[in-house]
C-alpha atoms as a PDB file:
ATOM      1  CA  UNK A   1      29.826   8.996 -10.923  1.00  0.00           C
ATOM      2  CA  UNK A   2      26.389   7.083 -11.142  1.00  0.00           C
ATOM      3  CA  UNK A   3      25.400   3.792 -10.940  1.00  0.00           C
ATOM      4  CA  UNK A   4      21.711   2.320 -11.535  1.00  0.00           C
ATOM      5  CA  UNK A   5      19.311   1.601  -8.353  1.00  0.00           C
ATOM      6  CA  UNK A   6      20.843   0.031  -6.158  1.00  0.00           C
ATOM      7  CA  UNK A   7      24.302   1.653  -7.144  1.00  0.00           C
ATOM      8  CA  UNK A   8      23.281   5.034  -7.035  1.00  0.00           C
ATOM      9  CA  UNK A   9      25.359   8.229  -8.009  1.00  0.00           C
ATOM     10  CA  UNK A  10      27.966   7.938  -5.102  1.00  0.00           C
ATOM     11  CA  UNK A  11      30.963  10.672  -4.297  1.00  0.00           C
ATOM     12  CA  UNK A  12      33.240   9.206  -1.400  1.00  0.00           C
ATOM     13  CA  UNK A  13      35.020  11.528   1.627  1.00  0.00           C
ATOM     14  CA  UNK A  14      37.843  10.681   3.314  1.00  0.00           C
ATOM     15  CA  UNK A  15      39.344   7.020   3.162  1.00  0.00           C
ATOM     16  CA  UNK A  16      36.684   5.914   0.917  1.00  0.00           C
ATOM     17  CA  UNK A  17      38.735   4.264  -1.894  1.00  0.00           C
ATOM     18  CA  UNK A  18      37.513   1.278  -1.620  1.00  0.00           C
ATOM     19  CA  UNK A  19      34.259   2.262  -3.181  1.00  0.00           C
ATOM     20  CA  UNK A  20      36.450   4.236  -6.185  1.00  0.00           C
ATOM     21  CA  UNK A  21      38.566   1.074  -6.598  1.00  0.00           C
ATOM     22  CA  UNK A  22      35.531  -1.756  -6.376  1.00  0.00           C
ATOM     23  CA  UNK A  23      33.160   0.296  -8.858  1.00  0.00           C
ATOM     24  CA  UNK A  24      35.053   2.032 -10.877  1.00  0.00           C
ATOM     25  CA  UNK A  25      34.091   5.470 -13.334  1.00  0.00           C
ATOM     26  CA  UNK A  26      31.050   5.404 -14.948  1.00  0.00           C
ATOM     27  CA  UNK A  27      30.043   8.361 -17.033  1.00  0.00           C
ATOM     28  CA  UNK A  28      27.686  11.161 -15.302  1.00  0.00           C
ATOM     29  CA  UNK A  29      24.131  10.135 -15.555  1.00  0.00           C
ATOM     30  CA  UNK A  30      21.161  11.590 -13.682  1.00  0.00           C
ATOM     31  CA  UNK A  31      20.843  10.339  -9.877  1.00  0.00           C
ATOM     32  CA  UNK A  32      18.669   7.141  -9.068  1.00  0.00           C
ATOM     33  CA  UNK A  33      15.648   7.540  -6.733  1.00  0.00           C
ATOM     34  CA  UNK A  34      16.270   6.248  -3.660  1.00  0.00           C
ATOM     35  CA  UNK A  35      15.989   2.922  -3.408  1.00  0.00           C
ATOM     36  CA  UNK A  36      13.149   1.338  -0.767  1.00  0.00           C
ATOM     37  CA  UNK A  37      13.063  -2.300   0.077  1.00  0.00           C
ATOM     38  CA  UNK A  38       9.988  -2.036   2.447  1.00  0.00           C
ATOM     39  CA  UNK A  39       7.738  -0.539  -0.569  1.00  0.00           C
ATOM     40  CA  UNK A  40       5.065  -2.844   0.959  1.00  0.00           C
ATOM     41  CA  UNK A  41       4.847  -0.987   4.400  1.00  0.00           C
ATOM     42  CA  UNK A  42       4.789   2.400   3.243  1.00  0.00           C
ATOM     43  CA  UNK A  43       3.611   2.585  -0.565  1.00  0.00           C
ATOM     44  CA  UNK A  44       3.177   6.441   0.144  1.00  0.00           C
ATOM     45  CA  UNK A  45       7.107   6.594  -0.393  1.00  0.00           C
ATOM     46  CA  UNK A  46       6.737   5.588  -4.099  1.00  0.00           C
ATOM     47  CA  UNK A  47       2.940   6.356  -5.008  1.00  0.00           C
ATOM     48  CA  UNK A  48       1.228   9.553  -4.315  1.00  0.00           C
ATOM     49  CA  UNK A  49      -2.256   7.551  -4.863  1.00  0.00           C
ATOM     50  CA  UNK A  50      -1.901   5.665  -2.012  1.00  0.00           C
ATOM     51  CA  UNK A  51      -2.606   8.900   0.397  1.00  0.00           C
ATOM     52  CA  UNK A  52      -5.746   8.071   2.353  1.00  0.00           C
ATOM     53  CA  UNK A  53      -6.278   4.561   0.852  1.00  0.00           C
ATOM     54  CA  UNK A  54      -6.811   3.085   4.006  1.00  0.00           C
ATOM     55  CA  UNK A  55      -9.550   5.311   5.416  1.00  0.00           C
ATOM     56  CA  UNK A  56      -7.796   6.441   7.965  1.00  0.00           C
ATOM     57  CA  UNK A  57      -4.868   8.830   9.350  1.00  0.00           C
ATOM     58  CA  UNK A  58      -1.229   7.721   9.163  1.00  0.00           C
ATOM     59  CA  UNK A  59       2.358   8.809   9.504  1.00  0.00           C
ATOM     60  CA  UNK A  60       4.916   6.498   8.810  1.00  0.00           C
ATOM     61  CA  UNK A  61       8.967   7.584   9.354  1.00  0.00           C
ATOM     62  CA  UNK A  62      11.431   5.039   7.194  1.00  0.00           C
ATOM     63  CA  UNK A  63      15.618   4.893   7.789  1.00  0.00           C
ATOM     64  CA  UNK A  64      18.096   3.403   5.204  1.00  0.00           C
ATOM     65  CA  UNK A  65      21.747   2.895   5.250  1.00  0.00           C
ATOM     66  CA  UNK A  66      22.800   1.010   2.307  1.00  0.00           C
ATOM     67  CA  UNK A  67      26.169  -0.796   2.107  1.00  0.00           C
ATOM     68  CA  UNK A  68      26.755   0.126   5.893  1.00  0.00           C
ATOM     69  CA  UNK A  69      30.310   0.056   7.371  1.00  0.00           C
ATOM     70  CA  UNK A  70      31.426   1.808   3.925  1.00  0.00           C
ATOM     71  CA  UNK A  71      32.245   5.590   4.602  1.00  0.00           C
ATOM     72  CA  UNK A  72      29.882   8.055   2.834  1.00  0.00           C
ATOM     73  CA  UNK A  73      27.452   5.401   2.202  1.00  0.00           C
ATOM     74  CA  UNK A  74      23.942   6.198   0.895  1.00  0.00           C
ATOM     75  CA  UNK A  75      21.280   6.965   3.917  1.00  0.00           C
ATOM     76  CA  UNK A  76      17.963   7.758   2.872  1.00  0.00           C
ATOM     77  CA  UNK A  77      15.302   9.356   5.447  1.00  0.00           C
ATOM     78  CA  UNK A  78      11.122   9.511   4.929  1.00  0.00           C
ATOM     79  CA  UNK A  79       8.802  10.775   6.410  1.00  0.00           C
ATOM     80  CA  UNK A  80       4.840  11.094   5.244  1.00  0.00           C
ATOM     81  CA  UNK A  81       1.031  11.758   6.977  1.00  0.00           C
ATOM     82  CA  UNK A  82      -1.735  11.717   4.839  1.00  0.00           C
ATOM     83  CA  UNK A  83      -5.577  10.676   5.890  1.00  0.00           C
ATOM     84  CA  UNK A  84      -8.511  10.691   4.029  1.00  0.00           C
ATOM     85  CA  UNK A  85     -11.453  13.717   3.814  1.00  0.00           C
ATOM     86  CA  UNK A  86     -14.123  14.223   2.861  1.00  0.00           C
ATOM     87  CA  UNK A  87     -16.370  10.661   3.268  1.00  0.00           C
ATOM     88  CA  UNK A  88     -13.213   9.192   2.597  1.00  0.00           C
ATOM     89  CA  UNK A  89     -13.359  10.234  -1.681  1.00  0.00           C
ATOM     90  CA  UNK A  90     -10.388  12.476  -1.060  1.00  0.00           C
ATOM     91  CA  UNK A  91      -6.638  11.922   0.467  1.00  0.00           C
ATOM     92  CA  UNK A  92      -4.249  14.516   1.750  1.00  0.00           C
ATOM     93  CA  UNK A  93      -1.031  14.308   3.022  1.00  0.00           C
ATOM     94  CA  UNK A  94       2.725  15.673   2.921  1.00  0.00           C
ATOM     95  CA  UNK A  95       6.275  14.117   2.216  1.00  0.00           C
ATOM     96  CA  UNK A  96      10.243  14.740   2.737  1.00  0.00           C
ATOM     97  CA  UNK A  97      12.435  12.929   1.738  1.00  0.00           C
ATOM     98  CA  UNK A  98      16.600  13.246   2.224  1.00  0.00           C
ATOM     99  CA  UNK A  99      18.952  11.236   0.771  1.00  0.00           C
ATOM    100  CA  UNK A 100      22.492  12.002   1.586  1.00  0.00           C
ATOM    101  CA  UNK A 101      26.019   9.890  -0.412  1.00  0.00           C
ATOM    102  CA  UNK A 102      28.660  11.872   0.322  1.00  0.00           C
ATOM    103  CA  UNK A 103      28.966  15.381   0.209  1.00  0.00           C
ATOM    104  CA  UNK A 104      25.302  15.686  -1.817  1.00  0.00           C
ATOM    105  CA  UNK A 105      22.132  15.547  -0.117  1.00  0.00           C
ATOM    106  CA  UNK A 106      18.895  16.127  -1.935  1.00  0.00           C
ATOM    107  CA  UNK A 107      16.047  16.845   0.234  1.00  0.00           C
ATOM    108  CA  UNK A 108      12.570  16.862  -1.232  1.00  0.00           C
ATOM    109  CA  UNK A 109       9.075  18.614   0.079  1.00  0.00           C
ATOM    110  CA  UNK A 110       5.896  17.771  -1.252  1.00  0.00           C
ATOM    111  CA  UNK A 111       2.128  18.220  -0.698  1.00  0.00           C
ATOM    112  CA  UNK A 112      -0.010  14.936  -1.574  1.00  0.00           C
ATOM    113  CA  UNK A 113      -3.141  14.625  -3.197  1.00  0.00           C
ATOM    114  CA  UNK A 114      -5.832  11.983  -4.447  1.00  0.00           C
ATOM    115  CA  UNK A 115      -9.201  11.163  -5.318  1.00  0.00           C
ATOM    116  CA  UNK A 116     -10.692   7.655  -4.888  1.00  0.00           C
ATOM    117  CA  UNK A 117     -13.635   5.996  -6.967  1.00  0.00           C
ATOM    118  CA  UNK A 118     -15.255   2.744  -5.024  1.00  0.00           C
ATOM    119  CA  UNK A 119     -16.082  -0.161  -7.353  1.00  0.00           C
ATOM    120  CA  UNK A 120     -17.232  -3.489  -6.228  1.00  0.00           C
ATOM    121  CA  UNK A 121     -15.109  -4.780  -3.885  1.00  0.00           C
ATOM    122  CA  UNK A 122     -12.432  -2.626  -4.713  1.00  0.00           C
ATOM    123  CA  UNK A 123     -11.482   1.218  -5.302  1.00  0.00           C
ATOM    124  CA  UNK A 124      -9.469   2.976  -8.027  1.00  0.00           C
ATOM    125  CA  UNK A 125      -7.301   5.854  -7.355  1.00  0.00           C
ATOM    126  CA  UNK A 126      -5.816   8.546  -8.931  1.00  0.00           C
ATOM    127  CA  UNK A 127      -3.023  10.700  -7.233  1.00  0.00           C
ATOM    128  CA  UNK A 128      -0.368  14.351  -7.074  1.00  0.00           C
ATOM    129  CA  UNK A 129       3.194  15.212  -5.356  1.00  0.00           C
ATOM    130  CA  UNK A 130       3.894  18.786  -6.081  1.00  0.00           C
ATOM    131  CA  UNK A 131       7.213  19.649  -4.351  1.00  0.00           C
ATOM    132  CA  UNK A 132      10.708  21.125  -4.059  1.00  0.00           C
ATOM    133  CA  UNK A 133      13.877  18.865  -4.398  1.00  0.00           C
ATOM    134  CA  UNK A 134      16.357  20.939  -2.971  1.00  0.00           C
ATOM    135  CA  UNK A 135      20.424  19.691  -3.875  1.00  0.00           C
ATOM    136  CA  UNK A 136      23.419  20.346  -1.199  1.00  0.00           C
ATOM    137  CA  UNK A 137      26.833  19.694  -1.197  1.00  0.00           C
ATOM    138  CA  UNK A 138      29.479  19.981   0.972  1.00  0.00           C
ATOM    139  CA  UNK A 139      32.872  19.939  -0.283  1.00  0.00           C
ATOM    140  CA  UNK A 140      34.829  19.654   2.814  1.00  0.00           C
ATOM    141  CA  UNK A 141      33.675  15.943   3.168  1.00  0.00           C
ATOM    142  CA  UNK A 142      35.791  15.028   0.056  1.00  0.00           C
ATOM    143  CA  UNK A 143      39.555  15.355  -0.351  1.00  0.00           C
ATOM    144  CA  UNK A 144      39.827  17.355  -3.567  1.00  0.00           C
ATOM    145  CA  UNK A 145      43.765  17.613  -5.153  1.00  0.00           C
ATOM    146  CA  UNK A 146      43.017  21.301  -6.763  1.00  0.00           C
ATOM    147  CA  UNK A 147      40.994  23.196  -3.909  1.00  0.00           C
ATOM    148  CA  UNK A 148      40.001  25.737  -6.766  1.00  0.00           C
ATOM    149  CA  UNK A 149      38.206  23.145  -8.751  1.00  0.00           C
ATOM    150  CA  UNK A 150      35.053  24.549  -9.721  1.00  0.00           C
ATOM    151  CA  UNK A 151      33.184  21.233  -9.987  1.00  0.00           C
ATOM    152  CA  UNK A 152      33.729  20.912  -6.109  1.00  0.00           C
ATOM    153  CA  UNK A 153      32.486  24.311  -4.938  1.00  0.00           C
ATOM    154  CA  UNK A 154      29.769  24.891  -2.524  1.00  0.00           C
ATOM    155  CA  UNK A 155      26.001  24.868  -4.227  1.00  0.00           C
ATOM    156  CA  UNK A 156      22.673  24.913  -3.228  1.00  0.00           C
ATOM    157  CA  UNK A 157      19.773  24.886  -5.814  1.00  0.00           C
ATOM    158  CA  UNK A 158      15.946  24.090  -5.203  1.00  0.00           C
ATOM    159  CA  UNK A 159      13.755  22.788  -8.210  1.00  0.00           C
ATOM    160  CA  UNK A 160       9.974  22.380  -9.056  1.00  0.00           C
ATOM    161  CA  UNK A 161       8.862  19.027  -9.647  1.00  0.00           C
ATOM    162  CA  UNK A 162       5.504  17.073  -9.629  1.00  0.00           C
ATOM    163  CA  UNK A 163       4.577  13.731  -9.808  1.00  0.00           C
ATOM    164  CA  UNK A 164       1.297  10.983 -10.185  1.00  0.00           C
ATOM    165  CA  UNK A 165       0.664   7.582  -9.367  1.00  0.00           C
ATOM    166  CA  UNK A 166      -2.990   5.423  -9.754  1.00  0.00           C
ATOM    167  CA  UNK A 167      -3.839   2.603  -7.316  1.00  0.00           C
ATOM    168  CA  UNK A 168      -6.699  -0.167  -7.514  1.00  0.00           C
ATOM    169  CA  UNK A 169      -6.948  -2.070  -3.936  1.00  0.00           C
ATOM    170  CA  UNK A 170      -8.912  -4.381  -2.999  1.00  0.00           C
ATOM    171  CA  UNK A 171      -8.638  -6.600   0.530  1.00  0.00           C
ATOM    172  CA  UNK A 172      -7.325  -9.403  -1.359  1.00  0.00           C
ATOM    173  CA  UNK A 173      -4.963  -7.882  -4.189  1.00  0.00           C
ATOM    174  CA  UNK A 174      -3.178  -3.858  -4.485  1.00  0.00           C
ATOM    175  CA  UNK A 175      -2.175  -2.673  -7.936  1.00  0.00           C
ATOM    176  CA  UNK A 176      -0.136   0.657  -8.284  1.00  0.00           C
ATOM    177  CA  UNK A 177       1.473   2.808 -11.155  1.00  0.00           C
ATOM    178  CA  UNK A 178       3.780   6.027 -10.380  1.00  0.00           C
ATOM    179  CA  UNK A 179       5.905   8.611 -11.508  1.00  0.00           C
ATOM    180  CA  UNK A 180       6.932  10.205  -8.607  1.00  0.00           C
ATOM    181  CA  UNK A 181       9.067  12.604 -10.295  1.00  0.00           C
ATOM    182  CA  UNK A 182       7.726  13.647 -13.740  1.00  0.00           C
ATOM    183  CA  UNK A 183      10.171  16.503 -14.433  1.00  0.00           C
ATOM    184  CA  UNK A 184      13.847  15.837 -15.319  1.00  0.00           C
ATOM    185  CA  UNK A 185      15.846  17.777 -13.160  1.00  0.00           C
ATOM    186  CA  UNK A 186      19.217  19.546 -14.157  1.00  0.00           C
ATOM    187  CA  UNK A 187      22.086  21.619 -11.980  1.00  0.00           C
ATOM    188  CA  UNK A 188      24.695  23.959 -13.153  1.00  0.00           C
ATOM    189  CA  UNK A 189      28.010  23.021 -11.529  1.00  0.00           C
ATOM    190  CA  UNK A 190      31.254  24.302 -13.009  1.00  0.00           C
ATOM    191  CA  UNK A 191      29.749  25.353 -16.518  1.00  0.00           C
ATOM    192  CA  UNK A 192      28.980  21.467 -16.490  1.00  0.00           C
ATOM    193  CA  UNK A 193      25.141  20.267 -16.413  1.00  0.00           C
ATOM    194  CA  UNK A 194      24.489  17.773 -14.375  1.00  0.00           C
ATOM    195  CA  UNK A 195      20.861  15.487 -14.298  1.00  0.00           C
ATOM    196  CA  UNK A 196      19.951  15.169 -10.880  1.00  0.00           C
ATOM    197  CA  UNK A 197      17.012  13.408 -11.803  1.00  0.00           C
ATOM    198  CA  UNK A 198      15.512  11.489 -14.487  1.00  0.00           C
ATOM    199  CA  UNK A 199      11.873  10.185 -14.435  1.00  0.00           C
ATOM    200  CA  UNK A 200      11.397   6.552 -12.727  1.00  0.00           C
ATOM    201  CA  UNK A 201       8.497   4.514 -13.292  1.00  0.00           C
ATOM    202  CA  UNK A 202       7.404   2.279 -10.730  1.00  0.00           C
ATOM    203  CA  UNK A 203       4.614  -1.000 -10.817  1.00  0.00           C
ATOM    204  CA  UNK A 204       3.850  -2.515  -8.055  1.00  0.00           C
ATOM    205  CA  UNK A 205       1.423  -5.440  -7.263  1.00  0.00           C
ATOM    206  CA  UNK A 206       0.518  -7.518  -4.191  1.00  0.00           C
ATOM    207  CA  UNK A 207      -2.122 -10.413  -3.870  1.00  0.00           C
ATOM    208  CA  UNK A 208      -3.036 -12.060   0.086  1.00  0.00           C
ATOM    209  CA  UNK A 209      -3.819 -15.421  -0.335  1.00  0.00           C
ATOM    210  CA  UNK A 210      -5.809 -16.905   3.242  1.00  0.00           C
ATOM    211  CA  UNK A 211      -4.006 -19.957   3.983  1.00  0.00           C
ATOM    212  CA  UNK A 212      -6.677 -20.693   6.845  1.00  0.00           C
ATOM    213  CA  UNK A 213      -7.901 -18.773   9.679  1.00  0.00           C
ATOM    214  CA  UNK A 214      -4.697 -16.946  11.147  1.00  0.00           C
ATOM    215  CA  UNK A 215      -1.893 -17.563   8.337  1.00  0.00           C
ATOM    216  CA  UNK A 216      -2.118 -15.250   5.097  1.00  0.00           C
ATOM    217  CA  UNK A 217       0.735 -15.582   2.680  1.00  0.00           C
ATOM    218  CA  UNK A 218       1.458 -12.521   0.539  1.00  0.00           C
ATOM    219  CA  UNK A 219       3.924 -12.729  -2.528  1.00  0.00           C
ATOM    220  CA  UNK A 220       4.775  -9.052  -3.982  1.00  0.00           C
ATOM    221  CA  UNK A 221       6.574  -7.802  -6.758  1.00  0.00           C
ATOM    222  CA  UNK A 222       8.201  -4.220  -7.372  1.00  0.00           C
ATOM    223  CA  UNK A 223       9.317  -3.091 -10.880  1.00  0.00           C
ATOM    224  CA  UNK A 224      11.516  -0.397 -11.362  1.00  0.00           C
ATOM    225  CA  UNK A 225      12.582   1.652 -14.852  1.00  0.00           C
ATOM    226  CA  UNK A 226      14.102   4.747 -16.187  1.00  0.00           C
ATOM    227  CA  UNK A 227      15.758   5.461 -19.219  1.00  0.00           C
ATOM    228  CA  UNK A 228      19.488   4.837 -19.722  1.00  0.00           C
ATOM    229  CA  UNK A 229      19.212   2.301 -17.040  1.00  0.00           C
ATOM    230  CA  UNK A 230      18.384  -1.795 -16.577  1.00  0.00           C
ATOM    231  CA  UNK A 231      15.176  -2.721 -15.279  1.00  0.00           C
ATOM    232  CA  UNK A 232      15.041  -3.386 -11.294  1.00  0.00           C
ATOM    233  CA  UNK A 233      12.859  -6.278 -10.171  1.00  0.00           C
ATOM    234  CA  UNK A 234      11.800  -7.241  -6.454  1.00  0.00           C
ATOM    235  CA  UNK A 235       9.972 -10.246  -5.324  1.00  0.00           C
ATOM    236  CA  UNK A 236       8.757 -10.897  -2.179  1.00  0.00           C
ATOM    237  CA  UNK A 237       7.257 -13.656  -0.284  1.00  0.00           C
ATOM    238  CA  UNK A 238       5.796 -13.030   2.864  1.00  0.00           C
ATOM    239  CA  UNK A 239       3.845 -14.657   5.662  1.00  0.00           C
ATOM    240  CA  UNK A 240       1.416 -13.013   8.093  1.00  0.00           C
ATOM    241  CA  UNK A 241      -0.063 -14.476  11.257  1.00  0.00           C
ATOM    242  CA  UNK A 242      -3.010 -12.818  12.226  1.00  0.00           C
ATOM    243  CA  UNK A 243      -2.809  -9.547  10.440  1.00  0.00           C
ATOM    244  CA  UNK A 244      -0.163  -8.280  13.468  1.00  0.00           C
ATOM    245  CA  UNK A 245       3.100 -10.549  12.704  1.00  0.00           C
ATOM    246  CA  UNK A 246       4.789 -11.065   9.198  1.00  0.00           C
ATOM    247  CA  UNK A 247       8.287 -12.152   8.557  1.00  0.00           C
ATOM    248  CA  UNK A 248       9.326 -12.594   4.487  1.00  0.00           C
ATOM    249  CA  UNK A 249      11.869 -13.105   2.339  1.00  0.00           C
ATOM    250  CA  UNK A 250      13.063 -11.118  -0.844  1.00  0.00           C
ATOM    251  CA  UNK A 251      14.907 -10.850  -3.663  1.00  0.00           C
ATOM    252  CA  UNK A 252      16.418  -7.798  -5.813  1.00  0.00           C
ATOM    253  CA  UNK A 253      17.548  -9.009  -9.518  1.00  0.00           C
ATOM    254  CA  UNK A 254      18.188 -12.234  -7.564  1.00  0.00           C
ATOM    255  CA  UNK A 255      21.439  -9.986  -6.899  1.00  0.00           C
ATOM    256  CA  UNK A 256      20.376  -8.545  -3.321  1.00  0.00           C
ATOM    257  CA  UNK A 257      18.726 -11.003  -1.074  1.00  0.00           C
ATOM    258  CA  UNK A 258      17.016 -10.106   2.294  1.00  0.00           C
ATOM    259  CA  UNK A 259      15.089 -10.981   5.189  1.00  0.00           C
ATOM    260  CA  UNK A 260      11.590  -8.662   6.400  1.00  0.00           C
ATOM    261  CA  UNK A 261      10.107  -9.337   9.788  1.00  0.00           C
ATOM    262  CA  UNK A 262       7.154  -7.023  11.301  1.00  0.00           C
ATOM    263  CA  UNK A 263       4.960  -6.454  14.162  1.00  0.00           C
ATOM    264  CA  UNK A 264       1.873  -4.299  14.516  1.00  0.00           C
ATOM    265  CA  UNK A 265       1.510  -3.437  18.158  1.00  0.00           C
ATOM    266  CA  UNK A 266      -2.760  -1.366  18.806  1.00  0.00           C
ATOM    267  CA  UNK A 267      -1.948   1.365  16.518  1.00  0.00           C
ATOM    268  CA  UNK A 268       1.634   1.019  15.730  1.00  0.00           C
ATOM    269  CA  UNK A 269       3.651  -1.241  13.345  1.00  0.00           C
ATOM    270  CA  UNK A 270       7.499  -1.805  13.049  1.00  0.00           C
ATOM    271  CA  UNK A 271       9.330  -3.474   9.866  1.00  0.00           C
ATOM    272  CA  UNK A 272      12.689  -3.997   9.507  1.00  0.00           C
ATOM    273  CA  UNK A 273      14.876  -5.782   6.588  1.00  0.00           C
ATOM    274  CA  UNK A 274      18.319  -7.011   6.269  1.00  0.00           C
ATOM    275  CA  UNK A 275      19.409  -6.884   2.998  1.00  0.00           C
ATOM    276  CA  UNK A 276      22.326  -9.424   2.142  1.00  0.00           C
ATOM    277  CA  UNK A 277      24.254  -9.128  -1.000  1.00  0.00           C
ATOM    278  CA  UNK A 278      25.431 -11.495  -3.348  1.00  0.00           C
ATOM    279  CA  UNK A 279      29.222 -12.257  -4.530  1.00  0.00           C
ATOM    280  CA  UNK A 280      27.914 -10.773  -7.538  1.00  0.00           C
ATOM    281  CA  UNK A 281      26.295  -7.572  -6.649  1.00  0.00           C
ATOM    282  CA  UNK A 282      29.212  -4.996  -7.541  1.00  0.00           C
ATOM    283  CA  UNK A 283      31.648  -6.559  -5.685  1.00  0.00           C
ATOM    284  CA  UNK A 284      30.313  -4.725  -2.650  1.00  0.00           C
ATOM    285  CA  UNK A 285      30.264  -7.910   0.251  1.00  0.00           C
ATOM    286  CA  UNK A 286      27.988  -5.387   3.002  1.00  0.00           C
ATOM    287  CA  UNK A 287      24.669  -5.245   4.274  1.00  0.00           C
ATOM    288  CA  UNK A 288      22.262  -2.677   4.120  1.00  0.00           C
ATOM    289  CA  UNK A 289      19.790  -1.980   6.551  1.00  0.00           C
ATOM    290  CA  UNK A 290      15.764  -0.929   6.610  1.00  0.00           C
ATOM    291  CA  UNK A 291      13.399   0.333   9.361  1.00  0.00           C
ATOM    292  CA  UNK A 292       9.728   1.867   9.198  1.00  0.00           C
ATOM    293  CA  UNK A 293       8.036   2.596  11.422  1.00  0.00           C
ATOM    294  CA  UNK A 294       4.185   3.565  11.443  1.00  0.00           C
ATOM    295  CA  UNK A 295       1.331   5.076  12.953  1.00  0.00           C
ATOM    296  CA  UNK A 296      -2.277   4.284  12.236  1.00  0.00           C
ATOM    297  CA  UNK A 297      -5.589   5.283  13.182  1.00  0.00           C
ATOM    298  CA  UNK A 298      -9.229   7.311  12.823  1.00  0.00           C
ATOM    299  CA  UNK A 299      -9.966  10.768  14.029  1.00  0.00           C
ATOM    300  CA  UNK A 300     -12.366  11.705  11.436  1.00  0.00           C
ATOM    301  CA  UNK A 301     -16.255  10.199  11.924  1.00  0.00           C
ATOM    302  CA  UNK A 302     -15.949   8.442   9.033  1.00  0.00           C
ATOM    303  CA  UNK A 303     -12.934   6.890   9.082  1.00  0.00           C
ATOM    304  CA  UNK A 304     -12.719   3.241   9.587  1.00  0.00           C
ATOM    305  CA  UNK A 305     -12.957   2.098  13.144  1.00  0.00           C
ATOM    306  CA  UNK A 306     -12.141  -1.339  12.481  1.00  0.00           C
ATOM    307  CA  UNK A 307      -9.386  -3.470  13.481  1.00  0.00           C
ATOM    308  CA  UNK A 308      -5.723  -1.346  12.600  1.00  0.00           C
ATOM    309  CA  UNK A 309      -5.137  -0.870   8.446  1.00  0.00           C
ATOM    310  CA  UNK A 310      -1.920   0.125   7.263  1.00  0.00           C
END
């Protein structure tokens, strides 16, 4: 079973009917990329050209559990570092990913890379993931009639993929384009083949806007595409009080609604969102729940020393 975005391909263990009886079958259709509601703290997650865009080191670690209190829900798990080298031109850093529904998880290693051209106020990037996805199940977590069912056997495979993203940021306005994932992905499972992944597109733009002195206000957007699939459209609008507090609201396909608050604390910043569905979001009445946190700051001589950029 598969569902688009935010209703991912989802298999159910024990007790989990609800799910089966709410959504229905759909026909098998390659997995969604996970789905990220804090995009704006930790761009890394969807665009490799955002390594080292800040001048500085990083590590940020972000936790999902979407449609929580439902058994076998989706739970997604990042973690990236990158910095910048060499005068700051070049960025380098690393990223895994796991996403677990159900008995599958899909865990994903890759090395980050990008190269940054300064303009007038501004700078263009241009950035690489090249990676492993590796795809687990576990059978036992799903109550299968015929226990000699080859479609629920044990399998493991691992899988080359790459991806590419560019970024233009500015202080006032950040522009990105990605394909994280540029390589359809396909498993053998029973004599059946299965897409585990199909390429996703993703454009993302921010502007700041300097109400006075203290108070920025910074509206966002977040469009998401892939073929055999509807569009996915986030808007956000969120307020920031001295560059250390922001609290937001947003929207997904005015379907999902949620609520973003953060805190920056020296070299450390915490986000969290509440996401809050609709009557009309699959019939699925539960929250899901978002938290990054990240890490921010120069060891290199030319990194920027100024006050804390994530």
């Amino acid at each position: 079973m598969f569902w688009n975005h935010d209703n991912r391909r989802r298999h159910f263990r024990h007790g989990s009917v609800l799910l089966i009886a709410v959504l229905g079958w759909l026909p098998a259709r390659a997995q969604q990329d996970p789905v990220y509601a804090q995009y704006i703290n930790n761009p890394m997650a969807i665009n490799p050209a955002f390594a080292g865009s800040n001048n500085r080191f990083n590590a940020n670690v972000q936790y999902r559990t979407q449609w929580a209190g439902i058994e076998a829900n989706p739970i997604t798990f990042n973690f990236n570092s990158h910095m910048s080298v060499f005068q700051n031109k070049v960025g380098v850093g690393i990223q895994v990913v796991q996403d677990k529904i159900g008995e599958n998880t899909t865990t994903e290693f890759a090395g980050v890379y990008s190269y940054k051209i300064d303009l007038n106020n501004a700078s263009f990037s241009f950035g690489l993931q090249t990676g492993f996805i590796r795809y687990t199940n576990d059978p036992s977590r799903v109550n299968v009639l015929d226990s000699g069912d080859p479609l629920f056997a044990n399998l493991t495979e691992t899988k080359f993929n790459t991806g590419a993203g560019l970024l233009l940021k500015s202080d006032r306005y950040t522009v990105g384009l990605s394909v994280p994932r540029l390589l359809p992905t396909t498993i053998s499972q029973g004599g059946q083949e299965i897409e585990l992944y199909q390429q996703h597109v993703y454009l993302f733009g921010q502007y700041t806007l300097f109400v006075n002195e203290d108070w920025r206000f910074k509206p966002s957007t977040l469009l998401r595409a892939t073929g055999g699939a509807p569009a996915s459209v986030d808007l956000n609008a969120t307020f920031n009080f001295q560059e250390l507090y922001s609290a937001g609201l947003f929207t997904r396909n005015f379907k999902t609604y949620g609520l973003l608050v953060q805190a920056v604390f020296k070299s450390m910043r915490l986000g969290y969102i509440l996401e809050l569905p609709s009557g009309s979001d699959s019939g699925l009445n539960f929250t899901s729940h978002e938290i990054t946190l990240g890490f921010s700051m120069p060891v290199l001589g030319f990194h920027d020393r100024s006050m804390i950029r994530f």
